[in-house]
Protein backbone atom coordinates (compact mmCIF):
# COMPACT_ATOMS: atom_id res chain seq x y z
CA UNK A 1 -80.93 -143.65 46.32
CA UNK A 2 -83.42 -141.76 43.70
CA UNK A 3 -83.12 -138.64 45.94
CA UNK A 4 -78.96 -139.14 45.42
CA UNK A 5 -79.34 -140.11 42.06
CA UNK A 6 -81.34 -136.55 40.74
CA UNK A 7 -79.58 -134.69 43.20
CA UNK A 8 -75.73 -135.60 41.21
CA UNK A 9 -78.47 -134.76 38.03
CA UNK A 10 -78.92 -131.72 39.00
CA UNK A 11 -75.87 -130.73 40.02
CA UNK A 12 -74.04 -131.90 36.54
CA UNK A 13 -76.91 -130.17 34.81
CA UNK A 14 -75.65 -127.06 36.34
CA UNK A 15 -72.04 -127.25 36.24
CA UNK A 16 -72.21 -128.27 32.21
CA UNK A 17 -75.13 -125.09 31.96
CA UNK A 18 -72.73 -122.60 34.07
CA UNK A 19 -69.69 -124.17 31.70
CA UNK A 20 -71.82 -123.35 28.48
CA UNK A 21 -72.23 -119.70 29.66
CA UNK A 22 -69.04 -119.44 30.71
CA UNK A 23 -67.85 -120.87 26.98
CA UNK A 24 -70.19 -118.19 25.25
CA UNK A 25 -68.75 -115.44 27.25
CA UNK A 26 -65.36 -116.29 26.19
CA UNK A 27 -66.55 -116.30 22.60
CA UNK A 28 -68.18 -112.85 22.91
CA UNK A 29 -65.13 -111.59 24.64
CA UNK A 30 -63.01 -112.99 21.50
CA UNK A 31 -64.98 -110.96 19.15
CA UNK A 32 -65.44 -107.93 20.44
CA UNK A 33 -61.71 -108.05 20.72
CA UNK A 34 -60.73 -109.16 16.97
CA UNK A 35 -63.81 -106.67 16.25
CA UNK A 36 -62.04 -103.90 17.66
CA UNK A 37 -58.75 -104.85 15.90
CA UNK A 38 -60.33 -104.75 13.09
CA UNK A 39 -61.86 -100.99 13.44
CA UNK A 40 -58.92 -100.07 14.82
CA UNK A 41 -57.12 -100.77 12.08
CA UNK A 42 -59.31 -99.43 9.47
CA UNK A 43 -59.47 -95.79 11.57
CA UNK A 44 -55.42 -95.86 11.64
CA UNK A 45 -54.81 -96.71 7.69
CA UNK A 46 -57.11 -93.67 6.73
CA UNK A 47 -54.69 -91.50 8.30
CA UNK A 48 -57.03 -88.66 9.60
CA UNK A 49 -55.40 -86.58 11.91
CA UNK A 50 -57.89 -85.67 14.20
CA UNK A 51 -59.15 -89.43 14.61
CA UNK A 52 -55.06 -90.25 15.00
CA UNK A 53 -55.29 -87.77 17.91
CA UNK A 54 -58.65 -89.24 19.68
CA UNK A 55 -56.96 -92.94 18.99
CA UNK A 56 -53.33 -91.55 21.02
CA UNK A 57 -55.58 -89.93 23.48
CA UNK A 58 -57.87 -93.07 24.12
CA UNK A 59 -54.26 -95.64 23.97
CA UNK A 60 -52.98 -92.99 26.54
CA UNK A 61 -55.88 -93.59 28.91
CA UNK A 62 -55.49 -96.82 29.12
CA UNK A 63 -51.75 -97.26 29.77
CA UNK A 64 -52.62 -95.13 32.90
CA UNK A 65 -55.17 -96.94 33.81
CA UNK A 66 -53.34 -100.17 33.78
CA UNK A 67 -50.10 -98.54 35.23
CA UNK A 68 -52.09 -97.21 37.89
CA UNK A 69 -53.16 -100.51 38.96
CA UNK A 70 -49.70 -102.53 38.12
CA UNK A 71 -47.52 -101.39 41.14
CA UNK A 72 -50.40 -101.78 43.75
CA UNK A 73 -51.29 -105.07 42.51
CA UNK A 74 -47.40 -106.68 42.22
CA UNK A 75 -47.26 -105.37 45.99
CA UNK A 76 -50.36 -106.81 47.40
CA UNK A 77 -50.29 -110.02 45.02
CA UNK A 78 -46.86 -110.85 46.49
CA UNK A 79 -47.53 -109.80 50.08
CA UNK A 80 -50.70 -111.79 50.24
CA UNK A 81 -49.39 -115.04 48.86
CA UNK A 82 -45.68 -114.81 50.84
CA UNK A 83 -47.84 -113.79 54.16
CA UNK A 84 -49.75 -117.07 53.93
CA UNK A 85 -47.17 -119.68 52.17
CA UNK A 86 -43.65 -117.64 53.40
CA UNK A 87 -43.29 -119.83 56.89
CA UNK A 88 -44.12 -123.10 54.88
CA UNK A 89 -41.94 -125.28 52.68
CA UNK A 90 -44.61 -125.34 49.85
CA UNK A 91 -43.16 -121.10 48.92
CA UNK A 92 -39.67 -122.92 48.36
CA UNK A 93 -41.50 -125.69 45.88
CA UNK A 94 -43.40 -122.70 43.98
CA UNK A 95 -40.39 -120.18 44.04
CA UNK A 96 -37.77 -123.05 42.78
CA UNK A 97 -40.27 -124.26 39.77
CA UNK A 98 -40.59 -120.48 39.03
CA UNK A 99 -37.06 -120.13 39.00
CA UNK A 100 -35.99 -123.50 36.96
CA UNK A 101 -38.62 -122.86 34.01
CA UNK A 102 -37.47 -118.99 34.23
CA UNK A 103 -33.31 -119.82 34.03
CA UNK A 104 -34.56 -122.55 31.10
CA UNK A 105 -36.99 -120.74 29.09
CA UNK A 106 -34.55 -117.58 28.83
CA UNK A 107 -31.30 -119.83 28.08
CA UNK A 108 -33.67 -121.20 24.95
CA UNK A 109 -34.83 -117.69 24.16
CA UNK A 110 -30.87 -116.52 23.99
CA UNK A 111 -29.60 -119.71 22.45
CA UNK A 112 -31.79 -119.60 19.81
CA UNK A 113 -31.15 -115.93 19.02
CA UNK A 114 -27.42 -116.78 18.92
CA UNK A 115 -27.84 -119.82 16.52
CA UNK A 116 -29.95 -117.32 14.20
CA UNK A 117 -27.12 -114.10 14.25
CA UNK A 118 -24.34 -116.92 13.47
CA UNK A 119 -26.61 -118.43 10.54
CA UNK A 120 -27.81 -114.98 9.65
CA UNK A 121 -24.29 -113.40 9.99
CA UNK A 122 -25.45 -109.47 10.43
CA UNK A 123 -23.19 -107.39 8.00
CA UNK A 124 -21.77 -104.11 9.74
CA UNK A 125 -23.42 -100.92 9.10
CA UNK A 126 -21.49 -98.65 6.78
CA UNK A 127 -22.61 -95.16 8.26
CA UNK A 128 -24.09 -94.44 11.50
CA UNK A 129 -25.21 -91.10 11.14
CA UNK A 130 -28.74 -89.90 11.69
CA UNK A 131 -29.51 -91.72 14.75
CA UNK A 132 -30.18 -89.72 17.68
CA UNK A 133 -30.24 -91.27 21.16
CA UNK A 134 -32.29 -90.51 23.80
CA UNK A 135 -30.61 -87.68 26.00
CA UNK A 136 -28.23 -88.58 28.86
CA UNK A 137 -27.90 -92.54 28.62
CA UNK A 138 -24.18 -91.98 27.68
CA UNK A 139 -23.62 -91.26 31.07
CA UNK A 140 -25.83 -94.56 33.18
CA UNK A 141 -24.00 -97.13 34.23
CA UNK A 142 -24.57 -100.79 34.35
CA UNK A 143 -23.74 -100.60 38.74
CA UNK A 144 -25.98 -97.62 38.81
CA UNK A 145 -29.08 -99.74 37.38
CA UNK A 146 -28.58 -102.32 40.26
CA UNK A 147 -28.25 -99.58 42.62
CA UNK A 148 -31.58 -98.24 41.69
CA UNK A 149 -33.01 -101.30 42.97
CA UNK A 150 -32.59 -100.93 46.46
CA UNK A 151 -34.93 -98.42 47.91
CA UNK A 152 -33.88 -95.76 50.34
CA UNK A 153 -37.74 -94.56 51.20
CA UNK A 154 -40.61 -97.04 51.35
CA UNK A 155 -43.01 -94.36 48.84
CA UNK A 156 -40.61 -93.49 46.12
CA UNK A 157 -40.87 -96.85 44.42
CA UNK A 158 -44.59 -96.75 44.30
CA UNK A 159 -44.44 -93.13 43.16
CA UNK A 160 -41.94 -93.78 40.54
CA UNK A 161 -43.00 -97.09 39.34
CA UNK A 162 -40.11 -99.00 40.01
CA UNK A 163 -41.03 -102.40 39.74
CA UNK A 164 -38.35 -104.20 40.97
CA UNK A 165 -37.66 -102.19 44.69
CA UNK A 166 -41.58 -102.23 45.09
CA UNK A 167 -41.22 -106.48 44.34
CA UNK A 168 -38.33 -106.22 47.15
CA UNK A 169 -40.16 -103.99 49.34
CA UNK A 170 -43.41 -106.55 48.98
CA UNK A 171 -41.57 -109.10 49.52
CA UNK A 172 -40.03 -107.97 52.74
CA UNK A 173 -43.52 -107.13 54.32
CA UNK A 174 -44.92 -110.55 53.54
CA UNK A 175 -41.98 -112.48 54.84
CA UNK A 176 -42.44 -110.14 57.89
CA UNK A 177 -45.92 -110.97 58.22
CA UNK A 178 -45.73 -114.71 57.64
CA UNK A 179 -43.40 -115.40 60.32
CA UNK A 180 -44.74 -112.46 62.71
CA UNK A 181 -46.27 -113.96 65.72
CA UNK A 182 -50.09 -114.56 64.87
CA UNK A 183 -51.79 -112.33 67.07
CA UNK A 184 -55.07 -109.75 66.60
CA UNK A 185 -53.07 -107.24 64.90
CA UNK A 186 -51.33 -109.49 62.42
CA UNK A 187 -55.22 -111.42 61.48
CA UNK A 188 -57.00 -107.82 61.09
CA UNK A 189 -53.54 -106.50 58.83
CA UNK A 190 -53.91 -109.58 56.49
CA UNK A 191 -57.68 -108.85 56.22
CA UNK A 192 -56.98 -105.15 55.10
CA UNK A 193 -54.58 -106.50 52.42
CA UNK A 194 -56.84 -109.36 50.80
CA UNK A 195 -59.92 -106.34 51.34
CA UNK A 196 -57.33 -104.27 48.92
CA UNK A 197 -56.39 -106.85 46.89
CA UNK A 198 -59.88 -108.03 46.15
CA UNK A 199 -60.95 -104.03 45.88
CA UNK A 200 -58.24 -103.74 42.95
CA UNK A 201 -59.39 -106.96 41.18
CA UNK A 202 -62.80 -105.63 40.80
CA UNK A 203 -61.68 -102.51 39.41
CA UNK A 204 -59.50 -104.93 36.79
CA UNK A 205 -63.04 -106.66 35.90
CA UNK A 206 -64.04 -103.14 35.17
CA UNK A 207 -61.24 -102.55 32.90
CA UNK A 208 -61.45 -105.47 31.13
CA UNK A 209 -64.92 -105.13 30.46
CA UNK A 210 -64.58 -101.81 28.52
CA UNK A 211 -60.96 -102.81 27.39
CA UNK A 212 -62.24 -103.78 23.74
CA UNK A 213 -62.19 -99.41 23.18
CA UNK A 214 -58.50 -99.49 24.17
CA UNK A 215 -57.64 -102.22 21.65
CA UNK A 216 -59.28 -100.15 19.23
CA UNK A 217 -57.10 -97.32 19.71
CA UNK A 218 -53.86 -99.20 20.47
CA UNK A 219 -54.27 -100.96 17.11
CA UNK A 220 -54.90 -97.86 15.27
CA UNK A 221 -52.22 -96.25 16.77
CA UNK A 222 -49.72 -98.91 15.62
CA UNK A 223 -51.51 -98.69 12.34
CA UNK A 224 -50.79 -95.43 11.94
CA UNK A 225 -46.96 -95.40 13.08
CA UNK A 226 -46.32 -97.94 10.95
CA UNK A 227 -47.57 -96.42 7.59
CA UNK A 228 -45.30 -93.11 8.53
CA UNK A 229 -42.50 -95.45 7.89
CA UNK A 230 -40.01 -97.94 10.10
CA UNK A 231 -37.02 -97.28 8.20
CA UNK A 232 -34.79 -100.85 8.47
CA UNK A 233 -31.92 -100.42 5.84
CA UNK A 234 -28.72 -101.42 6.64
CA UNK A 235 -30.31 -102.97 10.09
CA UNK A 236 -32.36 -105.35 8.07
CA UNK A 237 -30.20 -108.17 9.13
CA UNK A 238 -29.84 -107.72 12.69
CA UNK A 239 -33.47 -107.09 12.31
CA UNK A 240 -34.39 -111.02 11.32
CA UNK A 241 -32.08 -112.03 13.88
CA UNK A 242 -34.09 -110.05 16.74
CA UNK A 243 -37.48 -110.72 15.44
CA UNK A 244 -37.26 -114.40 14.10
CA UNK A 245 -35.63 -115.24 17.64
CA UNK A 246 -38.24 -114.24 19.14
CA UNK A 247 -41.39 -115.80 17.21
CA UNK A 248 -38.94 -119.09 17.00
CA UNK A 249 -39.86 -118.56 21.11
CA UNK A 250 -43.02 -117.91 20.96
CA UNK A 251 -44.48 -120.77 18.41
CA UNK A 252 -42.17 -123.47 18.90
CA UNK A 253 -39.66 -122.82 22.39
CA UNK A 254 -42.70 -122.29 24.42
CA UNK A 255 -44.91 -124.73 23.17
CA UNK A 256 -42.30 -127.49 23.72
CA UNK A 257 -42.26 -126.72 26.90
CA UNK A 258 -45.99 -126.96 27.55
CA UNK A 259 -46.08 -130.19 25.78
CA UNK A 260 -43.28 -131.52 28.18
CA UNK A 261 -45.58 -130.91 31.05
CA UNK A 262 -48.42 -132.29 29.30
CA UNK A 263 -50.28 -128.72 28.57
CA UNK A 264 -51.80 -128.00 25.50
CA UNK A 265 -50.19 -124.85 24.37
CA UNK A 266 -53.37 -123.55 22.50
CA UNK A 267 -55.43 -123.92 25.02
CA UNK A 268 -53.35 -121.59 27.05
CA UNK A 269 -53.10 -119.65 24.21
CA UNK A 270 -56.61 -119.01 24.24
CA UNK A 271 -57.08 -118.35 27.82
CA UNK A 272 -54.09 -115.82 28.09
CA UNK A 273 -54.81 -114.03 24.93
CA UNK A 274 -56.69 -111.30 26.24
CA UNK A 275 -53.14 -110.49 28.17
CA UNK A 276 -51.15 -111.36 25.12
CA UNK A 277 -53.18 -108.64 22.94
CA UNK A 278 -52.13 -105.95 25.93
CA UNK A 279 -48.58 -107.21 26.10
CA UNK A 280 -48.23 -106.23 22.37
CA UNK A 281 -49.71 -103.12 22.66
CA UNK A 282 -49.02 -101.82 25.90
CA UNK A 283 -45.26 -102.82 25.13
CA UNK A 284 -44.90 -103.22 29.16
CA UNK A 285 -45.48 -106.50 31.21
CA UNK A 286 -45.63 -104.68 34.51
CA UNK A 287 -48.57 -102.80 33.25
CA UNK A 288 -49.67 -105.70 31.34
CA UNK A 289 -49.99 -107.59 34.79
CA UNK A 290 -53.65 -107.35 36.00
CA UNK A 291 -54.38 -108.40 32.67
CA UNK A 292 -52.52 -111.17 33.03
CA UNK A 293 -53.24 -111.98 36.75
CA UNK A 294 -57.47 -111.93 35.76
CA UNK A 295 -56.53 -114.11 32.58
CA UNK A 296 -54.72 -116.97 34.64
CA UNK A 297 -57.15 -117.59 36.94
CA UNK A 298 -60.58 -116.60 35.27
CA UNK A 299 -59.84 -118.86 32.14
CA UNK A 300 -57.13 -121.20 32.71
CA UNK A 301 -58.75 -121.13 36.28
CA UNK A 302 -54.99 -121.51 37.92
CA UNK A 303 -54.54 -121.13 41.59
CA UNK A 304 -54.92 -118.01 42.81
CA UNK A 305 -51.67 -118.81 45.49
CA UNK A 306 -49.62 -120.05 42.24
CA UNK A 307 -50.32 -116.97 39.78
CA UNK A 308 -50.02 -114.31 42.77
CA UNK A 309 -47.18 -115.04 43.49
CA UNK A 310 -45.57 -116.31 39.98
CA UNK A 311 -46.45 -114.14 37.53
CA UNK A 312 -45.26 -110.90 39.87
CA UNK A 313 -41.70 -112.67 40.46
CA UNK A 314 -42.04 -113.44 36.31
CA UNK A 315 -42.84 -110.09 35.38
CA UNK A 316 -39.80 -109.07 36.28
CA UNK A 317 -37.44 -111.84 36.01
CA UNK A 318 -38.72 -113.60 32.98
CA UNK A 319 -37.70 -111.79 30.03
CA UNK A 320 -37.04 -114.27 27.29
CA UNK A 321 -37.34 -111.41 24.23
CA UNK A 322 -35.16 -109.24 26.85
CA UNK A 323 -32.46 -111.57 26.81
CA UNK A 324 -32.38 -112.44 22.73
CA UNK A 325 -32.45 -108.85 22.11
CA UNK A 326 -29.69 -107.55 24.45
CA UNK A 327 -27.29 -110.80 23.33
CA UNK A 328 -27.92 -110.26 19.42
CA UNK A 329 -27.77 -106.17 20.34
CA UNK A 330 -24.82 -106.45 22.62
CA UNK A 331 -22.90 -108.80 19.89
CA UNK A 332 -24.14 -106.03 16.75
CA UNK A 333 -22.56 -103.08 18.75
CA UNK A 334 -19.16 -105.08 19.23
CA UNK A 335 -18.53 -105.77 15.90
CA UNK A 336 -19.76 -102.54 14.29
CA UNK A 337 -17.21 -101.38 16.26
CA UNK A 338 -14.32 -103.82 15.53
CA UNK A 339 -14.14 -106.30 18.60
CA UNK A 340 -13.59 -109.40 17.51
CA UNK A 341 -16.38 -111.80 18.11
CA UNK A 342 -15.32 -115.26 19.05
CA UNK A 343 -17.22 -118.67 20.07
CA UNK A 344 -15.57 -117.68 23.78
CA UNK A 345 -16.98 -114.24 23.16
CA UNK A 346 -20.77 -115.75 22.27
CA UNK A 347 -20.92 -118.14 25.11
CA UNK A 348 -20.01 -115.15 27.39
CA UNK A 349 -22.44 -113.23 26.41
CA UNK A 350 -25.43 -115.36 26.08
CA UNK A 351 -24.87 -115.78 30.22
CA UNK A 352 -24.93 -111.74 30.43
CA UNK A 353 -27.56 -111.39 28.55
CA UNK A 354 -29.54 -114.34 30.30
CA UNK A 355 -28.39 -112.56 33.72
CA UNK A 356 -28.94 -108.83 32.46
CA UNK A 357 -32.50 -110.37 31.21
CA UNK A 358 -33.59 -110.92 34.91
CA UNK A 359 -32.06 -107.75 36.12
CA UNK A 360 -34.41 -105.79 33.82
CA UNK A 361 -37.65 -103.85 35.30
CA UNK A 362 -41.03 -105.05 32.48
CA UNK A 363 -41.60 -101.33 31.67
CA UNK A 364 -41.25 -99.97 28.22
CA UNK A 365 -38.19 -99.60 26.16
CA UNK A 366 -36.28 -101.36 29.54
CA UNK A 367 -34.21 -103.45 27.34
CA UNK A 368 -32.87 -100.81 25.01
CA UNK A 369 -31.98 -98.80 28.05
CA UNK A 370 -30.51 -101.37 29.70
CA UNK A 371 -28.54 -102.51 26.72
CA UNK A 372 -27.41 -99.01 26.73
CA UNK A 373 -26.44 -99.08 30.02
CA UNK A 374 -24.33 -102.13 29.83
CA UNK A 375 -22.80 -101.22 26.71
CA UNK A 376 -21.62 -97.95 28.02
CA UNK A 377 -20.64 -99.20 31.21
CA UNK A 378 -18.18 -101.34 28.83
CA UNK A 379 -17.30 -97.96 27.17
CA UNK A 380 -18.49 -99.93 23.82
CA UNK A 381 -19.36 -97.19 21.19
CA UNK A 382 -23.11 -96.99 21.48
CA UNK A 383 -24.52 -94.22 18.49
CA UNK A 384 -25.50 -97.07 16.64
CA UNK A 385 -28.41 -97.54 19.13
CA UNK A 386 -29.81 -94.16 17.45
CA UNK A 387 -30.18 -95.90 13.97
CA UNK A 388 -32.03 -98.72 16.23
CA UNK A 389 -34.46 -96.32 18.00
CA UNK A 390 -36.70 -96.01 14.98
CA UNK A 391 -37.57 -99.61 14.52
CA UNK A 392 -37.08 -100.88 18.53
CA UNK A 393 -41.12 -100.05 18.70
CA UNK A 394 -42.26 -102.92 16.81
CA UNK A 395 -39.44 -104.80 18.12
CA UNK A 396 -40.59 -103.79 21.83
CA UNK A 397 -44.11 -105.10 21.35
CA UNK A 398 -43.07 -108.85 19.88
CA UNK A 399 -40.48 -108.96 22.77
CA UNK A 400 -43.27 -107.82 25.39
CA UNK A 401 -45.55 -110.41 23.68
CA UNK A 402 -42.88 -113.30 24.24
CA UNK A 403 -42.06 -112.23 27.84
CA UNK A 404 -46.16 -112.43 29.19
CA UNK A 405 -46.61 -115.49 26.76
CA UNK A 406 -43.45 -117.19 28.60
CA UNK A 407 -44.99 -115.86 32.23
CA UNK A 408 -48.15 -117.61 31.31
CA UNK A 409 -46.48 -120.62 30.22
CA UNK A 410 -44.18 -120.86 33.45
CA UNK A 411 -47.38 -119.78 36.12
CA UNK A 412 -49.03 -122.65 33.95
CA UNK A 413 -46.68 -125.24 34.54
CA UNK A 414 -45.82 -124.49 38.07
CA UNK A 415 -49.70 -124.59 38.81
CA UNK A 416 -49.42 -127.82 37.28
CA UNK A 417 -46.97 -129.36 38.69
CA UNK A 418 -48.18 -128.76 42.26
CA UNK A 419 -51.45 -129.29 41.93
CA UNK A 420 -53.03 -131.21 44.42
CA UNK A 421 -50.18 -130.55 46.29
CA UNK A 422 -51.03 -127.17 47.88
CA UNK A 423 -52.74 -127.69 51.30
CA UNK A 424 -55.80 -125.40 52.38
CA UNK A 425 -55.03 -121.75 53.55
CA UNK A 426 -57.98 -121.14 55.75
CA UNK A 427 -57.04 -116.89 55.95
CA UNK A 428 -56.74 -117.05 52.61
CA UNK A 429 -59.70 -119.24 51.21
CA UNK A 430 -62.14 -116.58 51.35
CA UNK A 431 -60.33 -113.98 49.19
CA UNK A 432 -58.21 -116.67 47.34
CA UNK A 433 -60.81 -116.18 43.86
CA UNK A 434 -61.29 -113.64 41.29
CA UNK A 435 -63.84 -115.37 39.89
């Protein structure tokens, strides 16, 4: 009994020492980060050109880095989980919980960005001259976007960093392999992919490790961009409307949700803000991803077979700032140019822009494209979108913010809503950890 007795002594010595370390590293990590924020911020207000140039040059690194890693890691994330849950009914419970918090958390996102351009009422801009668009979008179509989705060669997705064919493409090979019969082959395949996996998650420990340098430069770079000037002007309105929409999401929306599923939202705050800080700056959630991925499961310590297979399928289907800004856009283009916007009319369009929303790839400036797109498509005038251009930066990092924050939220609440209920995977178990 004595022997049993210092034994469970022992071992809840060590789990509260390891949880002590584990809180001190987390603190560290939190400094360093608002440390380099703060540097960074200081180098970008003096405005010295050559230290503006090492601070683009450093930023630049780093969004290759991380898109280097984003398209291999959606792939093998998605194969790995689908090739070990894809013949059971438990990928049906995650994939419908993904999907229900991912339809209701955009609806809120749009709604709420709707309530705010009929309280706000956006005045029409007098003079649309000086905005330049960027070169051929006149000519996309909203079918042609859709199109690009389905691949026609298995390496051109990967090459070109199309997120959503390489998600279809994943998800084809691990629905293959989970219902393949399970012979040699199939066992020594699956152990090549989790060896992959596991080879790119050590190389995102390695990133994150030296990632307090690229928050440096990405927040003197914004520094910097900002002080040139974000002209608003007439677009001050529709402005409020896009912005407040989407903090309203992120501080309140979200949080409710949490709450609802009994989560403390600053707790997950805390955990996922090492993503969050990327999502702002990177201003892409596909390359914001590994960040995201290392985040969920090394601090909120979520299920590995929950957040590998959520937060891919969320990255590009959860895009609450997406769908605020292409309603409140969509709505600001039709009545600049003198369609008449009724309740009908709003309704409408808060579906299209929920549906559009999930349609969208998480790469930069996707929603302005793709607002573009659809907006042509409708042969809607679109040169406004010029006068837009020059402000859409800061409007791209809050939105980018919103959409990770809201992928967090809903890998967070599907994790906790099956927990317990996941059975063991033994061909997963030994590569099912980051940590």
């Amino acid at each position: 009994m004595n022997n049993t007795s210092s034994a469970d002594r022992v071992e809840k010595a060590t789990r509260s020492s390891l949880a002590e370390s584990a809180k001190r590293k987390h603190l560290r990590t939190v400094l360093a980060w608002f440390g380099a924020m703060v540097i960074g911020a200081m180098c970008g207000h003096l405005q010295i050109p050559e230290v503006n140039q090492l601070l683009n040059f450093i930023a630049s690194v780093f969004t290759r880095l991380f898109q280097f890693v984003a398209v291999p890691v959606i792939a093998l994330a998605v194969i790995t989980t689908l090739a070990s849950l894809g013949a059971r009914r438990e990928t049906g419970r995650i994939f419908a919980h993904t999907v229900l918090y991912t339809l209701a958390t955009t609806i809120c996102a749009a709604a709420v960005a709707l309530l705010l351009y009929i309280f706000i009422a956006p005045e029409n801009v007098i003079s649309a001259s000086g905005g330049s668009l960027p070169g051929n979008i006149k000519g996309l179509s909203y079918y042609d976007h859709f199109l690009s989705v389905i691949p026609n060669n298995i390496l051109q997705p990967f090459v070109s960093g199309n997120v959503l064919s390489v998600l279809l493409i994943a998800a084809a090979v691990g629905l293959a392999l989970a219902f393949m019969p399970k012979t040699e082959n199939r066992a020594m395949l699956i152990k090549v992919i989790n060896g992959l996996q596991e080879l790119l998650f050590t190389l995102i420990r390695a990133l994150l490790t030296i990632l307090p340098v690229g928050i440096l430069a990405f927040t003197g770079q914004l520094v910097a961009q900002i002080q040139t000037g974000v002209i608003v002007g007439a677009l001050g309105q529709y402005t409020t409307v896009v912005i407040a929409g989407n903090l309203l999401q992120f501080f309140v929306i979200i949080p409710i949700f949490l709450l609802a599923r009994g989560l403390h939202p600053v707790r997950i705050f805390k955990g996922m803000f090492p993503a969050l800080a990327v999502a702002l700056f990177s201003k892409s959630s596909a390359g914001t991803l590994p960040v995201t991925l290392a985040s969920a499961e090394e601090n909120l310590r979520l299920d590995p077979r929950v957040t590998r297979f959520v937060l891919p399928i969320c990255t590009t289907i959860n895009m609450n700032g997406c769908a605020a800004f292409i309603l409140v856009t969509s709505l600001f283009l039709m009545q600049n140019a003198g369609i008449a916007i009724t309740t009908g009319t709003m309704c409408i369009w808060l579906l299209v822009a929920v549906l559009a929303a999930v349609g969208n790839a998480g790469v930069p400036m996707g929603c302005y494209f793709l607002t573009l797109s659809l907006m042509s498509s409708m042969n809607v005038p679109v040169d406004l979108m010029g006068i837009i251009l020059p402000i859409y930066a800061i409007i791209d990092m809050i939105e980018t913010c919103v959409n990770v924050w809201s992928d967090s939220s809903v890998a967070a609440m599907t994790n906790q809503d099956l927990l317990g209920k996941l059975p063991k995977m033994p061909e997963m178990q030994a590569e099912g950890n980051m940590a």
